[in-house]
Protein backbone atom coordinates (compact mmCIF):
# COMPACT_ATOMS: atom_id res chain seq x y z
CA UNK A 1 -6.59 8.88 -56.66
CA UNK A 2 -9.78 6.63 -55.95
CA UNK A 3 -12.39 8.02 -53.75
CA UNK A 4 -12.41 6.07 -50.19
CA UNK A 5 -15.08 3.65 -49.90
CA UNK A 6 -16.56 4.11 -46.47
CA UNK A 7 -18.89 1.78 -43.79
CA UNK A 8 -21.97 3.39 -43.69
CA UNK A 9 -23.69 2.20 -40.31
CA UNK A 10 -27.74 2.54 -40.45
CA UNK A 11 -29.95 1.84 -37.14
CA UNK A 12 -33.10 2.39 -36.51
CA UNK A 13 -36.60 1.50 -35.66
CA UNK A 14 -38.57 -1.37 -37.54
CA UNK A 15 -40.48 -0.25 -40.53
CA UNK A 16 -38.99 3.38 -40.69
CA UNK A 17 -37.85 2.56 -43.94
CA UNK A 18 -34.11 1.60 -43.32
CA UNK A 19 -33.71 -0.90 -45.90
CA UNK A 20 -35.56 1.65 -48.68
CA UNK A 21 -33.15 4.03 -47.47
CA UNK A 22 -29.80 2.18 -46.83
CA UNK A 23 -30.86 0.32 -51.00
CA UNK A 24 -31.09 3.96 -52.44
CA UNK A 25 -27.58 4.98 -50.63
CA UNK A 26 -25.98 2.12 -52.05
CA UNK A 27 -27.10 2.24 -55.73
CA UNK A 28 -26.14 6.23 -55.89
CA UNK A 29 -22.44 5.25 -54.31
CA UNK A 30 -22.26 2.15 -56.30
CA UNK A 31 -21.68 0.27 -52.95
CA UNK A 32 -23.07 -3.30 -51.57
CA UNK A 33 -26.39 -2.92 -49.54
CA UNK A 34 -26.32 -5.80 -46.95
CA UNK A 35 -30.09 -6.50 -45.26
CA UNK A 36 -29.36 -7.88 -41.37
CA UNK A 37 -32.45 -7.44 -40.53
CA UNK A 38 -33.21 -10.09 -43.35
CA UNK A 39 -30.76 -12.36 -42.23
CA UNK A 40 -32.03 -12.35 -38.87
CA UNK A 41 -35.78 -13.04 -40.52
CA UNK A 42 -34.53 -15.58 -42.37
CA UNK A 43 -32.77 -17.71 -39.24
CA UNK A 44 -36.08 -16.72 -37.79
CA UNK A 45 -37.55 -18.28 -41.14
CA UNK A 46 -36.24 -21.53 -40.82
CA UNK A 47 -36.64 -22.31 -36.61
CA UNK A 48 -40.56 -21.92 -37.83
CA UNK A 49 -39.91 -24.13 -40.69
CA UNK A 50 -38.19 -27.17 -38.78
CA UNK A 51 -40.02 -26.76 -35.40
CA UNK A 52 -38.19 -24.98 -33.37
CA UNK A 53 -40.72 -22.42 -33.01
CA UNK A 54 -44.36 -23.25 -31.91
CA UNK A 55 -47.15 -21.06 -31.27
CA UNK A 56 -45.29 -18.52 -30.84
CA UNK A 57 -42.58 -19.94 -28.55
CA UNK A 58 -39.08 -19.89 -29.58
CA UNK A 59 -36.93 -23.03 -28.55
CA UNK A 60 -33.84 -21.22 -27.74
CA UNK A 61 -31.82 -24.42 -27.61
CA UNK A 62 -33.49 -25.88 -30.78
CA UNK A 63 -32.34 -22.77 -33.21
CA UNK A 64 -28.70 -22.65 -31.55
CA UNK A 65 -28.64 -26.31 -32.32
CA UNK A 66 -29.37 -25.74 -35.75
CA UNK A 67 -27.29 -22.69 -36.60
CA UNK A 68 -24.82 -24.64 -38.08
CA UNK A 69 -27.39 -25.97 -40.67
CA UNK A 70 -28.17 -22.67 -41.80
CA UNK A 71 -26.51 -20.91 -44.80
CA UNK A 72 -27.22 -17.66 -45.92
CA UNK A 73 -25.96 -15.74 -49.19
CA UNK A 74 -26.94 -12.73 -50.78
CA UNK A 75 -27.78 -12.71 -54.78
CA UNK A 76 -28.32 -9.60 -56.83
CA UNK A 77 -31.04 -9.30 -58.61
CA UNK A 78 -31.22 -7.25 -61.83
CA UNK A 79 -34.92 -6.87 -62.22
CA UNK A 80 -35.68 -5.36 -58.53
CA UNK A 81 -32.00 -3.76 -58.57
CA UNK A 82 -30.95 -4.91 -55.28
CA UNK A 83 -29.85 -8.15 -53.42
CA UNK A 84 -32.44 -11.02 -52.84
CA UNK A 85 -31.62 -13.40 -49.64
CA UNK A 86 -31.11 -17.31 -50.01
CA UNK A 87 -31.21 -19.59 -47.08
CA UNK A 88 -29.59 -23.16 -48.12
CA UNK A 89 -29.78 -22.05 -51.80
CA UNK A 90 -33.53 -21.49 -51.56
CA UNK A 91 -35.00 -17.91 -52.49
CA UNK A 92 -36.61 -16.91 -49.58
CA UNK A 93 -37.14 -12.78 -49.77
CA UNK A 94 -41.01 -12.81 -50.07
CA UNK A 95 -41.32 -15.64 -46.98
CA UNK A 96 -39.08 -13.68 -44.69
CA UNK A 97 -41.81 -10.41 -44.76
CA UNK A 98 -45.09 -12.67 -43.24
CA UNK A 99 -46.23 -11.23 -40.17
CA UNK A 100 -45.67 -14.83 -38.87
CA UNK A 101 -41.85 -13.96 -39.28
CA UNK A 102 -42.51 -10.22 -37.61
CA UNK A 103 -43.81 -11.63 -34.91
CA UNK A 104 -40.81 -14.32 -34.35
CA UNK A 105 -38.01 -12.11 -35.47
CA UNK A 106 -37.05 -10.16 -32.05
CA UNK A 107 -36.71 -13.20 -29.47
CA UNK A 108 -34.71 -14.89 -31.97
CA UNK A 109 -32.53 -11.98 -32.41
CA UNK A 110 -32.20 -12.04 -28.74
CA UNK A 111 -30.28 -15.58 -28.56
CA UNK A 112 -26.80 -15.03 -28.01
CA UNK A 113 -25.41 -17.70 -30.55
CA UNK A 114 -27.69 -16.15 -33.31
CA UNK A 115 -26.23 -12.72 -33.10
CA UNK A 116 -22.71 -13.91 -32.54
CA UNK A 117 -22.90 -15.93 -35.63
CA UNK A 118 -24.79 -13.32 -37.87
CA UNK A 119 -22.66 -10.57 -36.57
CA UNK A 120 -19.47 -12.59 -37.79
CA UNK A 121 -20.99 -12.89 -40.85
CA UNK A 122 -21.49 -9.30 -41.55
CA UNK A 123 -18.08 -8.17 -40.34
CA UNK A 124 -16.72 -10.13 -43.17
CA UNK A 125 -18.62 -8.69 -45.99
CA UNK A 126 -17.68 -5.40 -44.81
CA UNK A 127 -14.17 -5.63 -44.24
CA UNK A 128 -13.22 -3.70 -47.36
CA UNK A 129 -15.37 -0.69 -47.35
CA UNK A 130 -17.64 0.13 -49.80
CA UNK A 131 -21.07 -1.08 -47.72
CA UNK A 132 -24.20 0.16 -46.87
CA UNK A 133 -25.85 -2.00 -44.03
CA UNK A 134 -28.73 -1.49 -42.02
CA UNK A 135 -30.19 -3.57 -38.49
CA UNK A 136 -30.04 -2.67 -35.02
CA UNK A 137 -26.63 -2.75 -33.71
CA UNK A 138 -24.81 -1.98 -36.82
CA UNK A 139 -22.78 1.91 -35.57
CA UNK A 140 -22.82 0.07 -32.04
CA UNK A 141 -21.62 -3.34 -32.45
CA UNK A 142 -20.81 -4.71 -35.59
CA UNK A 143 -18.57 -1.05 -36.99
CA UNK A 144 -18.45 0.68 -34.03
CA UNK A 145 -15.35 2.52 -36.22
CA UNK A 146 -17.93 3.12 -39.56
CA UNK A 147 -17.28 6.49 -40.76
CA UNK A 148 -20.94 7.55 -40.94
CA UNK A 149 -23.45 6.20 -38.54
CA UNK A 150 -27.49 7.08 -38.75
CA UNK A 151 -29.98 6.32 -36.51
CA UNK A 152 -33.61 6.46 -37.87
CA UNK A 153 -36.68 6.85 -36.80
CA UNK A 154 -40.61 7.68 -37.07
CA UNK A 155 -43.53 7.86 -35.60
CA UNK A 156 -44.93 4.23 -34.72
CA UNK A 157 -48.27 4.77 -36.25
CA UNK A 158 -46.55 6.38 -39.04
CA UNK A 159 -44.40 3.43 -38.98
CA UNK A 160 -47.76 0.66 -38.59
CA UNK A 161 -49.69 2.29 -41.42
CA UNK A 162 -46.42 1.97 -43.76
CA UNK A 163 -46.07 -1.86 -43.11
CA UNK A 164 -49.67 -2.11 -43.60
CA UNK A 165 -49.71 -0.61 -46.71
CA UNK A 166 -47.09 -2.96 -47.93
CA UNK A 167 -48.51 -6.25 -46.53
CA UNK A 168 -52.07 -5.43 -47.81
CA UNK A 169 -50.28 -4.42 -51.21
CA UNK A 170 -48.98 -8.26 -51.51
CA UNK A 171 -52.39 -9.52 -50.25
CA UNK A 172 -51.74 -10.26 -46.87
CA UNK A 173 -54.93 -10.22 -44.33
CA UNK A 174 -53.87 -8.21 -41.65
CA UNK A 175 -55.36 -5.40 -39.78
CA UNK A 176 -53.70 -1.82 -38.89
CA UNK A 177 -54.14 -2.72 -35.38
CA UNK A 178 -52.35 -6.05 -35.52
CA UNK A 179 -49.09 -4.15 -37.31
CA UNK A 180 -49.52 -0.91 -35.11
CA UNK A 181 -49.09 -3.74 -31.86
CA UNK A 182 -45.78 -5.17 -33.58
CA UNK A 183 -44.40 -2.27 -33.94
CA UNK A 184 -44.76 -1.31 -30.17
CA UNK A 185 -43.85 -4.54 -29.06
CA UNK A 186 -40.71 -5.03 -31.16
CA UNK A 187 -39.44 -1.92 -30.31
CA UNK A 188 -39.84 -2.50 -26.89
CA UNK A 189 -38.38 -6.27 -27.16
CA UNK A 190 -35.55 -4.47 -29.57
CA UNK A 191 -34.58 -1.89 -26.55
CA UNK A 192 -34.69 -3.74 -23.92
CA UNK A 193 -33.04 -7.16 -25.00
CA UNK A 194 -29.87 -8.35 -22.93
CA UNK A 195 -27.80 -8.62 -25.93
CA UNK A 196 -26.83 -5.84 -28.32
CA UNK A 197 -30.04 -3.64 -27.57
CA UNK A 198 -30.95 -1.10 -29.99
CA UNK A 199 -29.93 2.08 -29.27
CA UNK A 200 -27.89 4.89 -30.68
CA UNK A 201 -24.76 5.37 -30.85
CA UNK A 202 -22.97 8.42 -29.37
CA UNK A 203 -21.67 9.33 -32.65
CA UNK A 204 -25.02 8.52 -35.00
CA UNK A 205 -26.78 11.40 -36.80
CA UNK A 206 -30.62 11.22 -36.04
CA UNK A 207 -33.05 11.03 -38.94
CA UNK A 208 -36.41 11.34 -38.28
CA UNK A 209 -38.23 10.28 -41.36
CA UNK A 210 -42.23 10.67 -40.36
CA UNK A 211 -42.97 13.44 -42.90
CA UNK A 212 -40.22 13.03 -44.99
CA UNK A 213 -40.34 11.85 -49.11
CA UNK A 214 -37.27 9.30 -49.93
CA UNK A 215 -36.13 12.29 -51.92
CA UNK A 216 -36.11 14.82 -48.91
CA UNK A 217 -34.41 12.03 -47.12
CA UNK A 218 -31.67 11.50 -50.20
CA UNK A 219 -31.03 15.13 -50.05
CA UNK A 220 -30.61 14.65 -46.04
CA UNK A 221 -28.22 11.94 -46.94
CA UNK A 222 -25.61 13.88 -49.45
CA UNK A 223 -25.04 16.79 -47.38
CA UNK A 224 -24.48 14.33 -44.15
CA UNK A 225 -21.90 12.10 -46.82
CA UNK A 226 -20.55 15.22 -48.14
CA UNK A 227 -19.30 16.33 -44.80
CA UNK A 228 -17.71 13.21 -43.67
CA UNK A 229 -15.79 12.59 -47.26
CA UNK A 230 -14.76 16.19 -46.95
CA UNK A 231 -13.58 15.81 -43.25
């Protein structure tokens, strides 16, 4: 008899690592890894793109108006080992990480229409099991029923110097202070939003990765899978 193929539901903080986390989880289970946090980056990606962001400001009516111009697919791809994102057929993966998109990414995540239609989206490529994804409101909204739900976390310096590590790495010229104040401020627009706040769910395990390796974490992981396949 096959081994069931589970939802596994993973919220958290921005740059704690979720997507390095949920990518490793699905490559050991041989499941899909689905990015929402990418998805909602790349909507975010294209309102800067065709105006409907300026200085800042986010046109709320502008990018609902839009939405139905906007098609995003996942493609894997063999030589990272993992899924890239495609917005209209165009590659989009390394735009989607700017700090121009960080900055952008929460208000638009807030618009009603944008979650309603990414959140459809989602449910659909999880209907049959066998997924890994990772955002904000994934144990709480979009698989409220997901048989294993973790919330992460980490200290938001901890958090700032990671980013910062990995803009810097790609040659981005950004300061620690500048990521250390996204962090803080996403988190806070990310908690306190209207719809689908982020916040754990009653029945999420926490993980608290500040001084953990992704191997201490993986080891974390198995004995949290192992009880829920054995319940």
């Amino acid at each position: 008899m096959d081994k069931k193929r589970i939802i596994i539901a993973i919220d958290g903080h921005s740059s704690c690592g979720k997507s390095t986390f949920a990518k490793a989880i699905a490559a050991r289970l041989g499941y899909i890894f689905i990015d929402t946090g990418a998805m909602y980056r790349a909507v975010t990606l294209y309102a800067l793109e065709n105006g409907a962001i300026v200085n800042g400001i986010v046109d709320e009516e502008r990018v609902e108006a839009m939405l139905g111009d906007i098609d995003i697919d996942f493609r894997f791809n063999a030589e990272r080992g993992a899924s890239d994102i495609y917005v209209n057929g165009d590659l989009v993966e390394g735009k989607i990480r700017t700090i121009e998109v960080s900055n952008c990414v929460s208000p638009v995540s807030s618009i009603g229409a944008v979650r309603h239609k990414l959140v459809a989206i989602q449910q659909q490529m999880g209907r049959k099991g066998g997924v890994v994804m990772d955002g904000r409101d994934i144990g709480t909204v979009v698989f409220p029923d997901a048989e294993l739900k973790i919330y992460m976390t980490a200290d938001a310096m901890v958090r700032a110097e990671r980013r910062f590590k990995e803009l810097t790495a790609k040659g981005d010229n950004v300061t620690l202070e500048q990521i250390y104040d996204n962090v803080v401020s996403r988190d806070k627009a990310d908690m306190t939003r209207a719809i689908s706040p982020l916040r754990k769910a009653e029945d999420a395990i926490v993980l608290d990765n500040s001084h953990m390796s992704v191997e201490e974490q993986m080891t974390w992981f198995d004995e949290q899978y192992r009880r829920v396949m054995e319940a």
